[in-house]
N, C-alpha and C. Protein backbone atom coordinates (compact mmCIF):
# COMPACT_ATOMS: atom_id res chain seq x y z
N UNK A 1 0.84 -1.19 0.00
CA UNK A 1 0.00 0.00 0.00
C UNK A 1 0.88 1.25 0.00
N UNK A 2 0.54 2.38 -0.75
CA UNK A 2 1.09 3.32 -1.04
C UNK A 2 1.53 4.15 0.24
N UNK A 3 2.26 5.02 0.97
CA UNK A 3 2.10 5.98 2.34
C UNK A 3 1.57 7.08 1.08
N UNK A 4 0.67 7.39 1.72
CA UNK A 4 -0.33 8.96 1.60
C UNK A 4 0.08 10.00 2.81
N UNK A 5 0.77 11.18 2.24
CA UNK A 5 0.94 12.06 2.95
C UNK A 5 -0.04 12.82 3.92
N UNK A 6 0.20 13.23 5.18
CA UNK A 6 -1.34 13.71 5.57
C UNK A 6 -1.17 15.47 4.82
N UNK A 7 -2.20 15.68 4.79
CA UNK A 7 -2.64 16.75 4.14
C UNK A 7 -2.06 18.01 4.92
N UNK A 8 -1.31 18.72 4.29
CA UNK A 8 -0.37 20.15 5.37
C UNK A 8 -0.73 20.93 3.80
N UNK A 9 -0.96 22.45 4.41
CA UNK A 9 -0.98 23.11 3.40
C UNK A 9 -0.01 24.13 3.51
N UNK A 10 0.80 24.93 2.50
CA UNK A 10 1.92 26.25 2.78
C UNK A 10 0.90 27.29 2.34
N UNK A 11 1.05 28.22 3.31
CA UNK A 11 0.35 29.93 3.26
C UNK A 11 1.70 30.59 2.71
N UNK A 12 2.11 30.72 1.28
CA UNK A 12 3.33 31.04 0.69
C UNK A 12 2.73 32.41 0.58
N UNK A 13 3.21 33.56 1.09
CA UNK A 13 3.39 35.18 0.94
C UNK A 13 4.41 36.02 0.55
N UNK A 14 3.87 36.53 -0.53
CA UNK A 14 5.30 37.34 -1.27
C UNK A 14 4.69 38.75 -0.98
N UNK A 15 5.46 39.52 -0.36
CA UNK A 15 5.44 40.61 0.85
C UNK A 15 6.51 41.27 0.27
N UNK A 16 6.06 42.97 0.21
CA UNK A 16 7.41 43.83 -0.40
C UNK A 16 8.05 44.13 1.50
N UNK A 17 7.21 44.89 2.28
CA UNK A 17 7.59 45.22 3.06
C UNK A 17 7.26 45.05 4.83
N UNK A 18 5.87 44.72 4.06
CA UNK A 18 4.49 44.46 5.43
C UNK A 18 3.57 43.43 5.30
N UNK A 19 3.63 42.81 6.00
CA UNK A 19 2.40 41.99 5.89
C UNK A 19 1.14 42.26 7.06
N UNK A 20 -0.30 42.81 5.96
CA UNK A 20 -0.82 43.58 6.69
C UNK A 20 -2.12 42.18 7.19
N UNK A 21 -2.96 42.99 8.05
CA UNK A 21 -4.17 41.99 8.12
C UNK A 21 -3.68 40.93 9.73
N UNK A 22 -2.84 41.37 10.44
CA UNK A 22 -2.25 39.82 11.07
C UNK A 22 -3.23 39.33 12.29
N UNK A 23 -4.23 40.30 12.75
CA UNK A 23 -4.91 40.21 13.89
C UNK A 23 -5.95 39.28 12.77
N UNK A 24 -6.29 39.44 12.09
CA UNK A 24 -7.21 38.65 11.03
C UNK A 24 -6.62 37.05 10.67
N UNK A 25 -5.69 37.31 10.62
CA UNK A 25 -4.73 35.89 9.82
C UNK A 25 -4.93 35.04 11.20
N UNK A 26 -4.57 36.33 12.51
CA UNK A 26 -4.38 35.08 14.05
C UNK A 26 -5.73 34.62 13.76
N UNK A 27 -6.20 34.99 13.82
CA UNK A 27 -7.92 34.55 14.41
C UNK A 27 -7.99 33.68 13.13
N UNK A 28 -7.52 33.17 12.25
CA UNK A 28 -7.84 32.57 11.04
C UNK A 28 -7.06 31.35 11.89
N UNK A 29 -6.13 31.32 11.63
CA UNK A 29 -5.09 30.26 12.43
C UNK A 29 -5.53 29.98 13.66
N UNK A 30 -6.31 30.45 14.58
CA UNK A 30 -6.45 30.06 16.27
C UNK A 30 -6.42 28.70 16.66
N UNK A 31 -7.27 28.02 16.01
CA UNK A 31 -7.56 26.41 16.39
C UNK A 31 -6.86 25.29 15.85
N UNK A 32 -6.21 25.98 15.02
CA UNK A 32 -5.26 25.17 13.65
C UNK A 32 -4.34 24.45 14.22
N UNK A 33 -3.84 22.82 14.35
CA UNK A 33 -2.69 22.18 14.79
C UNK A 33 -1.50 22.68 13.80
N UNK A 34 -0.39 23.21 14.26
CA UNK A 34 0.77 23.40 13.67
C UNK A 34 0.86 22.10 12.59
N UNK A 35 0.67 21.20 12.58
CA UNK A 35 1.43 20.44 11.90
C UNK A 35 0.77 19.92 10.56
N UNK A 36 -0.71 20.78 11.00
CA UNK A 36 -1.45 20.97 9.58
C UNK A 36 -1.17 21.95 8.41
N UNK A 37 -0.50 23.34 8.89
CA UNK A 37 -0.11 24.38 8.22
C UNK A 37 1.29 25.41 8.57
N UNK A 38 1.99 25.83 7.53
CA UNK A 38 2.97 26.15 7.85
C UNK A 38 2.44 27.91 6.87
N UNK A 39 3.25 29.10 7.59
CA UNK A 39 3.58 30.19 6.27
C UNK A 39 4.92 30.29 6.11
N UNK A 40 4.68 30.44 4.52
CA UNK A 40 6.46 30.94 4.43
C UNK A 40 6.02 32.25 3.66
N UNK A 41 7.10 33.15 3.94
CA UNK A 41 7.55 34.60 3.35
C UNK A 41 8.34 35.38 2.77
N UNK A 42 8.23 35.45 1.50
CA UNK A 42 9.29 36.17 0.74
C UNK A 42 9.30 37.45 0.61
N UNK A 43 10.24 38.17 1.06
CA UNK A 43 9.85 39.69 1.33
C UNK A 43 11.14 40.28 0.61
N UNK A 44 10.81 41.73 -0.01
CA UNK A 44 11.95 42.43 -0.41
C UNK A 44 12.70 43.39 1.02
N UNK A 45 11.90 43.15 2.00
CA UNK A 45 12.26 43.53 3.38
C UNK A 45 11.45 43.19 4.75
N UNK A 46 12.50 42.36 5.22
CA UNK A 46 11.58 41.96 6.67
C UNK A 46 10.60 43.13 7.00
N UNK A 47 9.90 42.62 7.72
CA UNK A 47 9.12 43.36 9.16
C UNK A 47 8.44 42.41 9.68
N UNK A 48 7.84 43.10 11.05
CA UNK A 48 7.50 42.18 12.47
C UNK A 48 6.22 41.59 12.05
N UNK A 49 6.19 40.24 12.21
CA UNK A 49 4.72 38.96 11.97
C UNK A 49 4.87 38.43 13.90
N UNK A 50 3.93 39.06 13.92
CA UNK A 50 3.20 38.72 15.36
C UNK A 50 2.54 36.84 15.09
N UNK A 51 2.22 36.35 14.16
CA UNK A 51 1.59 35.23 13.79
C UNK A 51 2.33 34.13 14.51
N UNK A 52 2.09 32.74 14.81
CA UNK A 52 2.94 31.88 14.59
C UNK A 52 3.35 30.98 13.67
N UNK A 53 4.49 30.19 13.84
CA UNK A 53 4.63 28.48 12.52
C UNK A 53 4.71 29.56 11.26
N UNK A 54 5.32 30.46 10.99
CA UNK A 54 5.52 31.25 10.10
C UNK A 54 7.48 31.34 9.92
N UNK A 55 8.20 31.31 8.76
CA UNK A 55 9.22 31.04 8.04
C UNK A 55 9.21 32.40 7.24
N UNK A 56 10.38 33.35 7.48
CA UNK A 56 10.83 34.08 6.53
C UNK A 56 11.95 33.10 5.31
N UNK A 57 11.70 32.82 4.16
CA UNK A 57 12.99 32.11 3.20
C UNK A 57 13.85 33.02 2.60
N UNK A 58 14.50 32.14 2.18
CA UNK A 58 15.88 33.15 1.60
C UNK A 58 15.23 33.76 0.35
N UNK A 59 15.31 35.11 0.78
CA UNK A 59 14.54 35.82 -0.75
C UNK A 59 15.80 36.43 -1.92
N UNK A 60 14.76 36.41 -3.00
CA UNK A 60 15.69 37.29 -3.87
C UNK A 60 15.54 38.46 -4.53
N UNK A 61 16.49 39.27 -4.92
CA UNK A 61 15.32 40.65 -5.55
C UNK A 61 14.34 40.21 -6.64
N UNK A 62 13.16 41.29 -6.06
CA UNK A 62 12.73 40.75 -6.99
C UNK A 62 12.09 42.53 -7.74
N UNK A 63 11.17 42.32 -8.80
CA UNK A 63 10.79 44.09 -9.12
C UNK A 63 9.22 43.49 -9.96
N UNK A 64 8.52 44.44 -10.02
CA UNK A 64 7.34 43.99 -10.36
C UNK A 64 7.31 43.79 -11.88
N UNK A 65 6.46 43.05 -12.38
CA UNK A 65 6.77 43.00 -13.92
C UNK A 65 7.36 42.15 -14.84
N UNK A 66 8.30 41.66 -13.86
CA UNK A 66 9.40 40.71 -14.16
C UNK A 66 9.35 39.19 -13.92
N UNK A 67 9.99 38.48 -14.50
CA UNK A 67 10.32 36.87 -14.31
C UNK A 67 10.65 36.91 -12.59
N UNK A 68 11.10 37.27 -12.24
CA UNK A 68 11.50 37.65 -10.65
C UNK A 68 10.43 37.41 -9.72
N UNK A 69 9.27 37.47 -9.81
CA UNK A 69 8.16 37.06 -9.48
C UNK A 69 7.67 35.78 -9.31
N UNK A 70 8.15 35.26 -10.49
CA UNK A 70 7.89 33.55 -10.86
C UNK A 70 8.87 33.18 -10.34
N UNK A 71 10.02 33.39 -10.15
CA UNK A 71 11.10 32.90 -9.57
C UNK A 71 11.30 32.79 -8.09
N UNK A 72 10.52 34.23 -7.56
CA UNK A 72 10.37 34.58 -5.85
C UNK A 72 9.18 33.32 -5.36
N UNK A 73 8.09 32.99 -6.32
CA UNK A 73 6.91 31.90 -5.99
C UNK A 73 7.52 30.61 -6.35
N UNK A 74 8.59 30.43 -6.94
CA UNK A 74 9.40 28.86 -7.42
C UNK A 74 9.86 28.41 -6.09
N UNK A 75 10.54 29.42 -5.46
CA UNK A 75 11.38 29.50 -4.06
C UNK A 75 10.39 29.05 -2.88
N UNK A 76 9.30 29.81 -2.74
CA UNK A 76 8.09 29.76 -1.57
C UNK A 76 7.49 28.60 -1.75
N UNK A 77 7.37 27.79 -3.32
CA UNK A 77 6.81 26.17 -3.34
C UNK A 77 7.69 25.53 -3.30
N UNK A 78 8.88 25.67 -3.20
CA UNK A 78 10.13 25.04 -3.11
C UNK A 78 10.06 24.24 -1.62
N UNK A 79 10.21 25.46 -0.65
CA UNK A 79 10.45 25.00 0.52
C UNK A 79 9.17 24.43 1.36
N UNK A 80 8.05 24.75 0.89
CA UNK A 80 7.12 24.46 1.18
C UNK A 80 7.06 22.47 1.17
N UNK A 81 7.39 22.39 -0.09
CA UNK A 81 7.53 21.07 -0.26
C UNK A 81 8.31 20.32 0.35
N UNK A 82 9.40 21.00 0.42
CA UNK A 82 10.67 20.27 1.92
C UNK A 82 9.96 20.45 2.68
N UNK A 83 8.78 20.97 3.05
CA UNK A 83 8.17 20.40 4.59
C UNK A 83 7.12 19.75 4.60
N UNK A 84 7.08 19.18 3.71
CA UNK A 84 5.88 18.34 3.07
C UNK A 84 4.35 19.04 3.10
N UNK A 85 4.00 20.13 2.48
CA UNK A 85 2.91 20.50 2.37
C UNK A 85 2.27 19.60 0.77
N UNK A 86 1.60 19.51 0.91
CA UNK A 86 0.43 18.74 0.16
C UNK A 86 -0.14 19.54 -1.17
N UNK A 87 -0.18 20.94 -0.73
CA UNK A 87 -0.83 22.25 -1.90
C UNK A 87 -0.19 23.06 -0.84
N UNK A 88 -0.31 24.41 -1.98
CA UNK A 88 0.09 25.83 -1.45
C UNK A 88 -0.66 26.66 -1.92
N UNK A 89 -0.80 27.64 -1.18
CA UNK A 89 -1.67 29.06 -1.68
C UNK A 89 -0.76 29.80 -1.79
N UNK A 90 -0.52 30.22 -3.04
CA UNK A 90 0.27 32.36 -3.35
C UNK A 90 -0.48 33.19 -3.31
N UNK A 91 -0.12 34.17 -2.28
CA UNK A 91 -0.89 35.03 -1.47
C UNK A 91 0.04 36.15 -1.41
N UNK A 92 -0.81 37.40 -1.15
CA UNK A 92 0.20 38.73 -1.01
C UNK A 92 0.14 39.27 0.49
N UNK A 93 0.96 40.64 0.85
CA UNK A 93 1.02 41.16 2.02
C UNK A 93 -0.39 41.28 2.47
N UNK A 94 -0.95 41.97 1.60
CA UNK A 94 -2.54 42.11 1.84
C UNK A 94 -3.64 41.58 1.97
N UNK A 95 -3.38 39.93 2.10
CA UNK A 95 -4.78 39.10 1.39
C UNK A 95 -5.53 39.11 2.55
N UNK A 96 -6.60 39.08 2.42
CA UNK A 96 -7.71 38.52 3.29
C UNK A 96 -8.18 37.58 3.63
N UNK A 97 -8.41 36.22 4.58
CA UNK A 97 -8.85 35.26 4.33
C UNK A 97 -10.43 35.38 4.17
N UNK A 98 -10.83 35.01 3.27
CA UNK A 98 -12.65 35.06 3.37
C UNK A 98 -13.31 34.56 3.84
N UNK A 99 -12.88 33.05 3.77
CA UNK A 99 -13.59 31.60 4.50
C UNK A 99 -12.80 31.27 5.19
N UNK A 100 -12.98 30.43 6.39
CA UNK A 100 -12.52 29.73 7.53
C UNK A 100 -11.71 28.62 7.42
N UNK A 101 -10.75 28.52 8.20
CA UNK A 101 -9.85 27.21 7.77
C UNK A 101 -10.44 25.97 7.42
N UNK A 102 -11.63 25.76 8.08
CA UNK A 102 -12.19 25.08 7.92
C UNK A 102 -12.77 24.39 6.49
N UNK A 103 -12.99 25.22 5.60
CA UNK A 103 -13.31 25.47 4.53
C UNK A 103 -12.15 25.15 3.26
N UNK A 104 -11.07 26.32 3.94
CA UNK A 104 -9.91 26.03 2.70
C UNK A 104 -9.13 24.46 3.19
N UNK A 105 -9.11 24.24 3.75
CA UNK A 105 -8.19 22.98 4.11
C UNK A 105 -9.23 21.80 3.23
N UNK A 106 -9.92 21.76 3.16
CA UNK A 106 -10.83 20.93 2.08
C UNK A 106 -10.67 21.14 0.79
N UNK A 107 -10.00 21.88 0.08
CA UNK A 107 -9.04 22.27 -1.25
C UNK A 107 -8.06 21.33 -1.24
N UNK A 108 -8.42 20.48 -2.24
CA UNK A 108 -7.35 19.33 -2.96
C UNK A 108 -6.91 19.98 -4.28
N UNK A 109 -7.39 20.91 -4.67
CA UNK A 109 -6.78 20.44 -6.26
C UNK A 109 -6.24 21.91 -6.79
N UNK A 110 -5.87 22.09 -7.81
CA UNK A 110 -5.58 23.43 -8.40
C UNK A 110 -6.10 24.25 -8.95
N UNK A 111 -6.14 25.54 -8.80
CA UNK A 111 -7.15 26.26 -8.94
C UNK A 111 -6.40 27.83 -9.18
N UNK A 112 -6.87 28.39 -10.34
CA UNK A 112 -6.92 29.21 -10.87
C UNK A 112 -7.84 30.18 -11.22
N UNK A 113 -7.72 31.59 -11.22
CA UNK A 113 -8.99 32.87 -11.45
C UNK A 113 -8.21 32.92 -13.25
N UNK A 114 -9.23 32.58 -13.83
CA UNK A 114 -8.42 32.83 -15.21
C UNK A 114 -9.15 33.52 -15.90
N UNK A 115 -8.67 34.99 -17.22
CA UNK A 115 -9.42 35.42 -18.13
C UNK A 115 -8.97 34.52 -19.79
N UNK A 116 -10.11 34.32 -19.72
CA UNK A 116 -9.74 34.00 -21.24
C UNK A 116 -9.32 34.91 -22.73
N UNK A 117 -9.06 34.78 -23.07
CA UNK A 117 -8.64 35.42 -24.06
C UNK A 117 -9.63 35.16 -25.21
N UNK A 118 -9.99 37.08 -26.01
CA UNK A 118 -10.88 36.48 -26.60
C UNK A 118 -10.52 36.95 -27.94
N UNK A 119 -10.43 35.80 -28.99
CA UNK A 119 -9.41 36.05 -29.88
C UNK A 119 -10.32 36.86 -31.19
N UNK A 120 -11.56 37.04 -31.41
CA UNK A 120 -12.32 37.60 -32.19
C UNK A 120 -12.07 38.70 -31.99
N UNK A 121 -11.74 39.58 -30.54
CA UNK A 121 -11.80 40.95 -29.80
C UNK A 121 -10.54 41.16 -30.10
N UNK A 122 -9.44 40.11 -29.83
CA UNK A 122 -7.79 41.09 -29.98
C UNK A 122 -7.93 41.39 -28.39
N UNK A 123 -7.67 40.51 -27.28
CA UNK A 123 -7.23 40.87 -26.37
C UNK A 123 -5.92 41.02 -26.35
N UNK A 124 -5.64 42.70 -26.98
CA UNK A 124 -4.21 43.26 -26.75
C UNK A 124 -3.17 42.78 -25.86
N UNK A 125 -3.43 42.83 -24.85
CA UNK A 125 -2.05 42.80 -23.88
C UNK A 125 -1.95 41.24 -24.02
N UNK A 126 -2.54 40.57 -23.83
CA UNK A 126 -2.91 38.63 -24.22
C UNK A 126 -2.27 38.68 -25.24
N UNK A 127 -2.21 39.33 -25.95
CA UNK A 127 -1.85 38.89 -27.44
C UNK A 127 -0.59 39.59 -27.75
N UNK A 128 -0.17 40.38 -27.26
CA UNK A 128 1.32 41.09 -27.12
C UNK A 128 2.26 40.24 -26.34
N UNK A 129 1.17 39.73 -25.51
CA UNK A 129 2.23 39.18 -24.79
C UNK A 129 2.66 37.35 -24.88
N UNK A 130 1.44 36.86 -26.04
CA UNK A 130 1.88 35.80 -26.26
C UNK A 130 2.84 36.17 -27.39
N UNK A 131 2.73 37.01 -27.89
CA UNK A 131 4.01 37.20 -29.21
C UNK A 131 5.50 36.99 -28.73
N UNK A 132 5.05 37.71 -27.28
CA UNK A 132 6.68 37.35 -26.77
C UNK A 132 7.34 36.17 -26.42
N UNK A 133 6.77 34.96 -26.43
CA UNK A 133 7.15 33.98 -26.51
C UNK A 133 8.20 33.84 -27.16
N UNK A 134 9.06 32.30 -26.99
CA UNK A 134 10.19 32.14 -27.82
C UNK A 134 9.58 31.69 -28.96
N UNK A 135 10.02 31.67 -30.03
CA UNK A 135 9.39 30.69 -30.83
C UNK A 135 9.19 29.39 -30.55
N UNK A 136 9.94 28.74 -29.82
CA UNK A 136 9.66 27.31 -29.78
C UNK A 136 8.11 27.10 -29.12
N UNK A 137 8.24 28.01 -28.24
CA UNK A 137 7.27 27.68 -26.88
C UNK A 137 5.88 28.38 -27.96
N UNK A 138 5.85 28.96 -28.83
CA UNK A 138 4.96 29.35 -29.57
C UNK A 138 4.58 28.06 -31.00
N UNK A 139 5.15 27.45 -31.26
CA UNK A 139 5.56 26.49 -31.97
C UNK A 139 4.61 25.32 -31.37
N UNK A 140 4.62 25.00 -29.86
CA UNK A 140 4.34 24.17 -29.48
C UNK A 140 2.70 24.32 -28.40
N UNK A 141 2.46 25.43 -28.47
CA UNK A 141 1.40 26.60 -28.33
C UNK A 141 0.73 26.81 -28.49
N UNK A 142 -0.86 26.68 -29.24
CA UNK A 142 -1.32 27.11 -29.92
C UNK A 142 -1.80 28.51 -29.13
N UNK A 143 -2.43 29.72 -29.99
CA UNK A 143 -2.50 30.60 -29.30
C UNK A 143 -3.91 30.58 -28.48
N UNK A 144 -4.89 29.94 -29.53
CA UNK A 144 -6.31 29.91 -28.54
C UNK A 144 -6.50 29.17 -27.22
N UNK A 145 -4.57 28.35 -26.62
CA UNK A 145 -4.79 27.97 -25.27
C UNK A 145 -4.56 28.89 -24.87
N UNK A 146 -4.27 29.95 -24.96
CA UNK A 146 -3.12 31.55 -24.03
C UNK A 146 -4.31 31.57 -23.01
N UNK A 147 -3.68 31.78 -21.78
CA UNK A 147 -4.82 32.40 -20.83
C UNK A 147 -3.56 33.79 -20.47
N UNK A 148 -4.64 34.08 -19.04
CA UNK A 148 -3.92 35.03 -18.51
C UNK A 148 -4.55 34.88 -17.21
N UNK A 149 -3.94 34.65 -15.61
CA UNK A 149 -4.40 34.41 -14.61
C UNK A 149 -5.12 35.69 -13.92
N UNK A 150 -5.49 35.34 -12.46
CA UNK A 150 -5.36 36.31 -11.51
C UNK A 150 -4.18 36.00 -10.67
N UNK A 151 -2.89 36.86 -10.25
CA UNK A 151 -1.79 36.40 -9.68
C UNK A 151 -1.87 35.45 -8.94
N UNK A 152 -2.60 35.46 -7.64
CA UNK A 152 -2.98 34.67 -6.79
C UNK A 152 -3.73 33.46 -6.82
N UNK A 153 -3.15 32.06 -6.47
CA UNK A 153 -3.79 30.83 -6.60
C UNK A 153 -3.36 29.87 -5.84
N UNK A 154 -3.90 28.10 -5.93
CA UNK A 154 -3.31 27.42 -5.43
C UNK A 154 -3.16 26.19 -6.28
N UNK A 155 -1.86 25.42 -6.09
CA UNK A 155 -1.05 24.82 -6.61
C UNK A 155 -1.21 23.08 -5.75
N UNK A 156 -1.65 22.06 -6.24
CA UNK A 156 -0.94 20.59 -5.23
C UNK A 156 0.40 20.48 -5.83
N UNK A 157 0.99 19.45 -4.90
CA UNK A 157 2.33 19.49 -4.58
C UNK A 157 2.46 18.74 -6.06
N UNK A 158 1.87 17.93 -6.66
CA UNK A 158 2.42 16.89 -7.36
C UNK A 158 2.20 17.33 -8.73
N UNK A 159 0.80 18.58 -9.09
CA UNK A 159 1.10 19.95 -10.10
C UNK A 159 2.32 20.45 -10.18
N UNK A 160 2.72 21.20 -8.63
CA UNK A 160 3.89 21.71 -8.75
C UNK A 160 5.50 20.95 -9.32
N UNK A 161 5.37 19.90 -8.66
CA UNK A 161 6.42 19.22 -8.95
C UNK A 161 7.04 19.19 -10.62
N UNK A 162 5.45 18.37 -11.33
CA UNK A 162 5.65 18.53 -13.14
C UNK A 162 5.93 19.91 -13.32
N UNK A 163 5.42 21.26 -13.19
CA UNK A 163 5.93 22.32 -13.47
C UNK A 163 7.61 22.63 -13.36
N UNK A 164 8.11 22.10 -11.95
CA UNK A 164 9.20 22.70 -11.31
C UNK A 164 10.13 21.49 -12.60
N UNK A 165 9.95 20.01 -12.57
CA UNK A 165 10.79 19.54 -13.39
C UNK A 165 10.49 20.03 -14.99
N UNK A 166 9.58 20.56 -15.34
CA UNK A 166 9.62 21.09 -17.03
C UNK A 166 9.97 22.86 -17.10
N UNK A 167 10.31 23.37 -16.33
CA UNK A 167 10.70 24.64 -15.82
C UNK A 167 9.53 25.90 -16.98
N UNK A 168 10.64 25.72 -17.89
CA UNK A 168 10.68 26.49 -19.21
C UNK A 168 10.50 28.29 -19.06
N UNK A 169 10.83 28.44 -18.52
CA UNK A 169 11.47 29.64 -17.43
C UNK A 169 11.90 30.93 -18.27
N UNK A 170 12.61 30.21 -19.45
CA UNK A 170 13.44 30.84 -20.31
C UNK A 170 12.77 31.46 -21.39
N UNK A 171 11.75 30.56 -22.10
CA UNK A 171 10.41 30.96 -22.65
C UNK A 171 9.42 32.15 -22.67
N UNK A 172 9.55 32.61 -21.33
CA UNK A 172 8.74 33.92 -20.69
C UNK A 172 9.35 35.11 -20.54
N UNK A 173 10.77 34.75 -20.70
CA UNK A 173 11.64 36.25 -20.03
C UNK A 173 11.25 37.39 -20.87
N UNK A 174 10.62 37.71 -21.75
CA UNK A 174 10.01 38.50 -22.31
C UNK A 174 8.97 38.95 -22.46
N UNK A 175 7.43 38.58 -21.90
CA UNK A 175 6.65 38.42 -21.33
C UNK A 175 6.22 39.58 -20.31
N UNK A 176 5.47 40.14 -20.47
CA UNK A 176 5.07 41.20 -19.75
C UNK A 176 4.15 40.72 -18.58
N UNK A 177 4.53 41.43 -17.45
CA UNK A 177 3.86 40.79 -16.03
C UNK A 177 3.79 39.46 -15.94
N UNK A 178 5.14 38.64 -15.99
CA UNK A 178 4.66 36.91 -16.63
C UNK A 178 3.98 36.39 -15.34
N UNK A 179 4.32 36.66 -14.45
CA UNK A 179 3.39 36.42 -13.02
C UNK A 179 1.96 36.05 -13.57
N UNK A 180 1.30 36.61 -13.80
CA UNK A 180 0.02 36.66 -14.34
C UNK A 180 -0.19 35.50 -15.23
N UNK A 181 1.08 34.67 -16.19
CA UNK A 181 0.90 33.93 -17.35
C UNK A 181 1.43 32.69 -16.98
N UNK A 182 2.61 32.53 -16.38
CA UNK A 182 3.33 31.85 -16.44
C UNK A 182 2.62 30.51 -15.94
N UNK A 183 1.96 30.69 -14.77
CA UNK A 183 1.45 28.85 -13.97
C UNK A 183 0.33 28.76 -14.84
N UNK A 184 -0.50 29.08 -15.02
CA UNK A 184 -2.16 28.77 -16.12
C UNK A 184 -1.56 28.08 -17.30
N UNK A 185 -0.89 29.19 -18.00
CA UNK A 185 0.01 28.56 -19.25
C UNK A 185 0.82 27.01 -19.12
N UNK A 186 1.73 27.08 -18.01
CA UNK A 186 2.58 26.33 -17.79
C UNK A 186 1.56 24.74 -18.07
N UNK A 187 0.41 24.90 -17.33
CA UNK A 187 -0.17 23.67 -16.31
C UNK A 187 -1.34 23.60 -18.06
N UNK A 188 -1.21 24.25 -18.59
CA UNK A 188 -1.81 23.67 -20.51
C UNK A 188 -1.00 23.38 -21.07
N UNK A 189 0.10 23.68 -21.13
CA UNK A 189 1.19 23.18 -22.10
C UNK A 189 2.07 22.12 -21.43
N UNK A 190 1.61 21.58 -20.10
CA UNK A 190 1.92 20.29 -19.55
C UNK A 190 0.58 19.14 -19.47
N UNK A 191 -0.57 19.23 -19.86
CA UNK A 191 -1.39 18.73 -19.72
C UNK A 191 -2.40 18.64 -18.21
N UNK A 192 -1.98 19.66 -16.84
CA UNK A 192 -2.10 19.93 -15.82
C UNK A 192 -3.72 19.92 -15.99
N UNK A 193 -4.55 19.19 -15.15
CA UNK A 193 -5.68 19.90 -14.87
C UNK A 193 -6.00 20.84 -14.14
N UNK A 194 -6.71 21.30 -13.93
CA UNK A 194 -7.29 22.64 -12.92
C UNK A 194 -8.73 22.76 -13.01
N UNK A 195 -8.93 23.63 -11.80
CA UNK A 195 -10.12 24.44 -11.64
C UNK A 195 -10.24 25.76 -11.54
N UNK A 196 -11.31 26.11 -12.18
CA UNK A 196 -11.47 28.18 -11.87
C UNK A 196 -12.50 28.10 -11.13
């Protein structure tokens, strides 16, 4: 029989300076066994997290706009997974929780806010920005899969994993706000399922 991991989730936060909301986050966390959830935090500069079971990681610069982004969230599912979390949420300084732990900890699968692209209309920036592709990755592409996310989502570990071993990293560096493109895209041009 297989070992099945028990279910731990990472609260991965990419934070420029503050992470706001924390009297909200405690009371989100109150009843929670540590060993169900961990946060980790990538910040372009510490500051004080009153929270607990929370991890600042080794960050890197990062600037908005940029591959640096995808690279700062590669890092936060990285380590997440060395502690065996199961799925992760990418989340900002600011997020809110809406629903109760109770609620999100029942999230198995991957999930994405996605706009579609609507190719009769010429969604400009969608479409500028699939041009920037390499050729190959356009080659292998078609354009009516292009999405374009909402930054924020969640990832299972074993999604992440196929992403992290097919990288293609190199593909996007041209790519405007690839944050926004890069995991939706990634998880179609790997055969990834999901949910919106």
């Amino acid at each position: 029989m297989e070992f099945q991991p028990k279910h731990k989730i990472g609260f991965c936060f990419l934070i420029k300076d503050q992470f706001c909301n924390q009297t909200i986050w405690e009371e989100f966390f109150k009843d929670v066994p540590h060993d169900e959830y961990k946060i980790y935090i990538h910040y372009k500069q510490k500051c004080p997290i009153k929270l607990q079971n929370y991890e600042f990681i080794n960050s890197i610069p990062t600037e908005w706009g940029s591959i640096s982004l995808v690279k700062a969230t590669f890092l936060l599912f990285q380590r997440a997974v060395e502690d065996h979390c199961t799925i992760m949420f990418l989340l900002s300084g600011d997020t809110l929780p809406m629903q109760p732990y109770s609620a999100i900890k029942t999230i198995k699968e991957t999930i994405f806010r996605p706009k579609y692209m609507n190719i009769n209309k010429k969604d400009k920036m969608c479409l500028q920005n699939y041009n920037k592709l390499t050729p190959f990755m356009k080659s292998q592409f078609p354009l009516q899969s292009w999405r374009k996310q909402h930054m924020f989502f969640c990832i299972t570990l074993q999604h992440f994993k196929i992403i992290q071993s097919k990288h293609n990293l190199i593909h996007y560096n041209k790519v405007r706000i690839p944050d926004e493109y890069y995991f939706i895209n990634q998880c179609t041009f790997l055969n990834i399922p999901y949910k919106t």
